[in-house]
N, C-alpha and C. Protein backbone atom coordinates (compact mmCIF):
# COMPACT_ATOMS: atom_id res chain seq x y z
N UNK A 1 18.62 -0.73 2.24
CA UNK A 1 17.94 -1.28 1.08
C UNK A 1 17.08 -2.48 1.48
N UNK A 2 17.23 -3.34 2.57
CA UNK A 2 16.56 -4.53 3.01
C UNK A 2 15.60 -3.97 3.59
N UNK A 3 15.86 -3.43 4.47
CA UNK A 3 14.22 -2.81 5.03
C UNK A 3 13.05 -2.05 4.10
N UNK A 4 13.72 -1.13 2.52
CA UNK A 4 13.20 -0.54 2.22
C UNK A 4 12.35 -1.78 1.12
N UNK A 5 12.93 -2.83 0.69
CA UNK A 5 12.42 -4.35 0.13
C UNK A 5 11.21 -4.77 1.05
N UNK A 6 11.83 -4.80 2.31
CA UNK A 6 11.03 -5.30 3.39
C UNK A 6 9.60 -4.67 3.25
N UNK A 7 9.97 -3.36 3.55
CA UNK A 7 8.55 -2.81 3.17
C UNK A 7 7.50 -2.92 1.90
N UNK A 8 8.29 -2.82 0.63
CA UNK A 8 7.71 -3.01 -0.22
C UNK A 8 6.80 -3.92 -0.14
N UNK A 9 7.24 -5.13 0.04
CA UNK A 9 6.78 -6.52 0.34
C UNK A 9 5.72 -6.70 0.94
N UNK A 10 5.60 -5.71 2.06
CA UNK A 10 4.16 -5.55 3.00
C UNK A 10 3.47 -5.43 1.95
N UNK A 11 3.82 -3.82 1.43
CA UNK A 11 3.09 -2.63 0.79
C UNK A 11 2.42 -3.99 -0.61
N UNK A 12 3.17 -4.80 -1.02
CA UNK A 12 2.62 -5.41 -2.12
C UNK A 12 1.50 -6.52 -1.67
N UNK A 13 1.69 -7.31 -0.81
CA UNK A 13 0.85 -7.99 -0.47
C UNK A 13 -0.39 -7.35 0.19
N UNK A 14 -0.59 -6.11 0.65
CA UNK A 14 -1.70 -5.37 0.80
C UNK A 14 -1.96 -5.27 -0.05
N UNK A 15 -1.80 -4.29 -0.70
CA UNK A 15 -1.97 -3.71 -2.48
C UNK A 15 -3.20 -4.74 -3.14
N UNK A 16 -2.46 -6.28 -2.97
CA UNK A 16 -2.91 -7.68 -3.62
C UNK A 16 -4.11 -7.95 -3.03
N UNK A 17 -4.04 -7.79 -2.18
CA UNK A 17 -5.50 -8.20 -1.17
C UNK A 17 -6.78 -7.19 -1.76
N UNK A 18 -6.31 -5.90 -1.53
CA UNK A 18 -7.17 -5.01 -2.40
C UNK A 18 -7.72 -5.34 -3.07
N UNK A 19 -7.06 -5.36 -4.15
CA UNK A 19 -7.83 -5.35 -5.56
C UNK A 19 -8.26 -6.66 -5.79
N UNK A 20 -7.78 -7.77 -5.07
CA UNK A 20 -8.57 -9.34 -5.27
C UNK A 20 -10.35 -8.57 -4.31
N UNK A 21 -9.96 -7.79 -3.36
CA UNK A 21 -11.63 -7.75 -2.48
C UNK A 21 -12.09 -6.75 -3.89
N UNK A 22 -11.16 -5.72 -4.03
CA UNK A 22 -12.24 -4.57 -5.29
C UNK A 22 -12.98 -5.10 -6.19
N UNK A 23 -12.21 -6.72 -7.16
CA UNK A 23 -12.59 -7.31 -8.22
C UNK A 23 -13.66 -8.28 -7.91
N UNK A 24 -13.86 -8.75 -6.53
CA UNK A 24 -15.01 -9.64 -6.02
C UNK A 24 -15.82 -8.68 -5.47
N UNK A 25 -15.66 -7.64 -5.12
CA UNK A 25 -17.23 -6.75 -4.79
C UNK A 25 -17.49 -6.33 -5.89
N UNK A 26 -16.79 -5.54 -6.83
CA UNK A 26 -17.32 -5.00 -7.84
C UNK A 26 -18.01 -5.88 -8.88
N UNK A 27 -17.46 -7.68 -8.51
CA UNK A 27 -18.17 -8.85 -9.52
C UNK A 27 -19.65 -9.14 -8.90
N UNK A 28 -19.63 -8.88 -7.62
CA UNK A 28 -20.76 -9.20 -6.62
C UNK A 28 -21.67 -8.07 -6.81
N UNK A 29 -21.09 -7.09 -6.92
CA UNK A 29 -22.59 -5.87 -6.67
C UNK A 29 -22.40 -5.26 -7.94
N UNK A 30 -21.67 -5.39 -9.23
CA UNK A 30 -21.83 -4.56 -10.20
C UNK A 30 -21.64 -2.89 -9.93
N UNK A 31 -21.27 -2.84 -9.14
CA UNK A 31 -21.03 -1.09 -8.79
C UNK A 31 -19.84 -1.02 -9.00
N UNK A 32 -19.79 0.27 -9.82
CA UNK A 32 -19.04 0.78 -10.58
C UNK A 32 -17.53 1.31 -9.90
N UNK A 33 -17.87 1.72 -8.55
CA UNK A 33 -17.22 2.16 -7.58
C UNK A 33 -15.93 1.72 -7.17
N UNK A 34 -16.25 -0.04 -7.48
CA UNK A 34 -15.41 -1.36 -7.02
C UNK A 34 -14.16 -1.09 -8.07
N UNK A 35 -14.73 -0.70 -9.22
CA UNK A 35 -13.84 -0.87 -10.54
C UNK A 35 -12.47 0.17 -10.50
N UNK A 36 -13.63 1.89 -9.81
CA UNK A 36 -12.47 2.82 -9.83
C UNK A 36 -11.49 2.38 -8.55
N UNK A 37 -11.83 2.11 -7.61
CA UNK A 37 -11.08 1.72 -6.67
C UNK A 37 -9.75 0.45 -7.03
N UNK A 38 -10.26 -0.25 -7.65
CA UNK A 38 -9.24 -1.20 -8.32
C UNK A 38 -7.76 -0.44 -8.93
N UNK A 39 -8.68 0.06 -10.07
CA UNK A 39 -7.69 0.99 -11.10
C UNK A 39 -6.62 1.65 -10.35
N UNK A 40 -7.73 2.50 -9.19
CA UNK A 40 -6.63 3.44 -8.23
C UNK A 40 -5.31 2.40 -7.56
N UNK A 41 -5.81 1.37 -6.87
CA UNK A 41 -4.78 0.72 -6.14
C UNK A 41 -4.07 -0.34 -7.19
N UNK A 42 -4.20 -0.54 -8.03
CA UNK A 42 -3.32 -1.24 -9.33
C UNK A 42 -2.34 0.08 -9.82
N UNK A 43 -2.52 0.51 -10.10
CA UNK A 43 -1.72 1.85 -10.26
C UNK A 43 -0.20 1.92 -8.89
N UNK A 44 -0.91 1.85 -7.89
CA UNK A 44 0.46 1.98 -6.44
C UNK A 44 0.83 -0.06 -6.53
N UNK A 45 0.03 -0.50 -6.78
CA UNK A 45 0.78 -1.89 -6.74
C UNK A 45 1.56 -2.34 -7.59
N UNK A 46 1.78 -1.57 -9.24
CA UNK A 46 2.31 -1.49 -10.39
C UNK A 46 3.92 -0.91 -9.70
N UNK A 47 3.68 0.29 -9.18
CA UNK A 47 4.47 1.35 -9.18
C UNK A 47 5.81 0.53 -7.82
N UNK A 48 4.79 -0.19 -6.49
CA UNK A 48 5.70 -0.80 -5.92
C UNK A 48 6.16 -1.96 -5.67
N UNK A 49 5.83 -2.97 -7.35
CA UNK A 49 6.51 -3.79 -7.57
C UNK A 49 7.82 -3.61 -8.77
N UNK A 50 7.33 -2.22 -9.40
CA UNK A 50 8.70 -1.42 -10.29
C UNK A 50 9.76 -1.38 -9.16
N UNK A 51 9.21 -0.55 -7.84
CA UNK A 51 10.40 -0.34 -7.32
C UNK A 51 10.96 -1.67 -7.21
N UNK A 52 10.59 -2.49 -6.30
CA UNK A 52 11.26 -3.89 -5.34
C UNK A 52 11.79 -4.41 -6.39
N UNK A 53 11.65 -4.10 -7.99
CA UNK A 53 12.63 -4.71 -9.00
C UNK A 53 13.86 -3.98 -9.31
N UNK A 54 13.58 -2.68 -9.19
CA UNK A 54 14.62 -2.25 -9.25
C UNK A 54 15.73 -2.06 -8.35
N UNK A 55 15.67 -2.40 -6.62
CA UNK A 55 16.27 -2.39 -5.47
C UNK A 55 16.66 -3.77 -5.24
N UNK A 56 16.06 -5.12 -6.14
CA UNK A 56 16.69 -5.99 -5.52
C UNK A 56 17.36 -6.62 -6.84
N UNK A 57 17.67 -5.94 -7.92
CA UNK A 57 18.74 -6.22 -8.99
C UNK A 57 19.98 -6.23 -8.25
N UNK A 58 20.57 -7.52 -8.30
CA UNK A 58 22.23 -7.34 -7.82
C UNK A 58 22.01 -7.83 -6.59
N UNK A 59 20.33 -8.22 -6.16
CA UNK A 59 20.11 -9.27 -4.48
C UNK A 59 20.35 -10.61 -4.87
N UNK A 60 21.20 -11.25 -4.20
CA UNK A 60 20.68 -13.02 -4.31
C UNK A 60 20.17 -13.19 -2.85
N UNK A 61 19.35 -13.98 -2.84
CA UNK A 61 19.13 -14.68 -1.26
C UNK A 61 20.36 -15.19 -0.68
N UNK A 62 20.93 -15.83 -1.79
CA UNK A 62 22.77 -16.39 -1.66
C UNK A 62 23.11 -15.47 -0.92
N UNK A 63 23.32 -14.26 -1.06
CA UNK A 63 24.22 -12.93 -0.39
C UNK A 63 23.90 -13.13 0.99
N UNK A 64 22.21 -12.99 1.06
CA UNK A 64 22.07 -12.56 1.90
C UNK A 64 22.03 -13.90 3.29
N UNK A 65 21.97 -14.88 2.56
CA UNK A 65 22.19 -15.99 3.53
C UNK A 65 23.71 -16.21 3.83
N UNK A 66 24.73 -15.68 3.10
CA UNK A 66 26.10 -15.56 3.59
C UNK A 66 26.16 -15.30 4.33
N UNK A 67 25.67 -13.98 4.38
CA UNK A 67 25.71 -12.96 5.17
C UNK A 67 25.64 -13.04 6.59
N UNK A 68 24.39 -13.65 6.58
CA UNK A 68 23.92 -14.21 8.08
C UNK A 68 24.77 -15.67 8.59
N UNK A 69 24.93 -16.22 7.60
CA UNK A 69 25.75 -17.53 7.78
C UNK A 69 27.27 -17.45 8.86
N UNK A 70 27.64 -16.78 8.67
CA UNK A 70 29.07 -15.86 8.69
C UNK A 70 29.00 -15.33 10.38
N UNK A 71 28.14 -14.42 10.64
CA UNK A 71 28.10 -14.16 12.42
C UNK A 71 27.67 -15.86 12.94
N UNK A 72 26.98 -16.29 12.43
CA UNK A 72 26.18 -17.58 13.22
C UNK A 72 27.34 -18.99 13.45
N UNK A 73 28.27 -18.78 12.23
CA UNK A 73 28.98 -19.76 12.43
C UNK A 73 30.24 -19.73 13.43
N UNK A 74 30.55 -18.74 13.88
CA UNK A 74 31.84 -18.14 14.38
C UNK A 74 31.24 -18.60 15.79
């Protein structure tokens, strides 16, 4: 489940970058092109911030810093 977060996380901060460049070219050149391209990748950035909410219900950072706390201290 951490790795599959992990990824998300990439996958979202790409996603973000996208559509911030789609919404400044499409503000810059008025082409229409910029707009569908947006729509398209808002759509997968919607979809994989649903997931990472639904996989990290029941995460605390707490846990997961136990977690690690625990081999490191021994």
């Amino acid at each position: 489940m951490i790795f599959r977060l992990t990824e998300l996380s990439g996958s979202i901060v790409h996603l973000d970058e996208v559509l911030t460049i789609s919404a400044r070219m499409g503000a810059a050149t008025g082409e229409q092109t910029w707009g569908a391209r947006y729509r398209e990748f808002e759509t997968k950035l919607n979809a994989a911030i649903k997931e990472a909410m639904v996989l990290g219900q029941g995460f605390s950072l707490k846990d997961a810093a136990d977690k690690t706390e625990l081999p490191n201290s021994e």
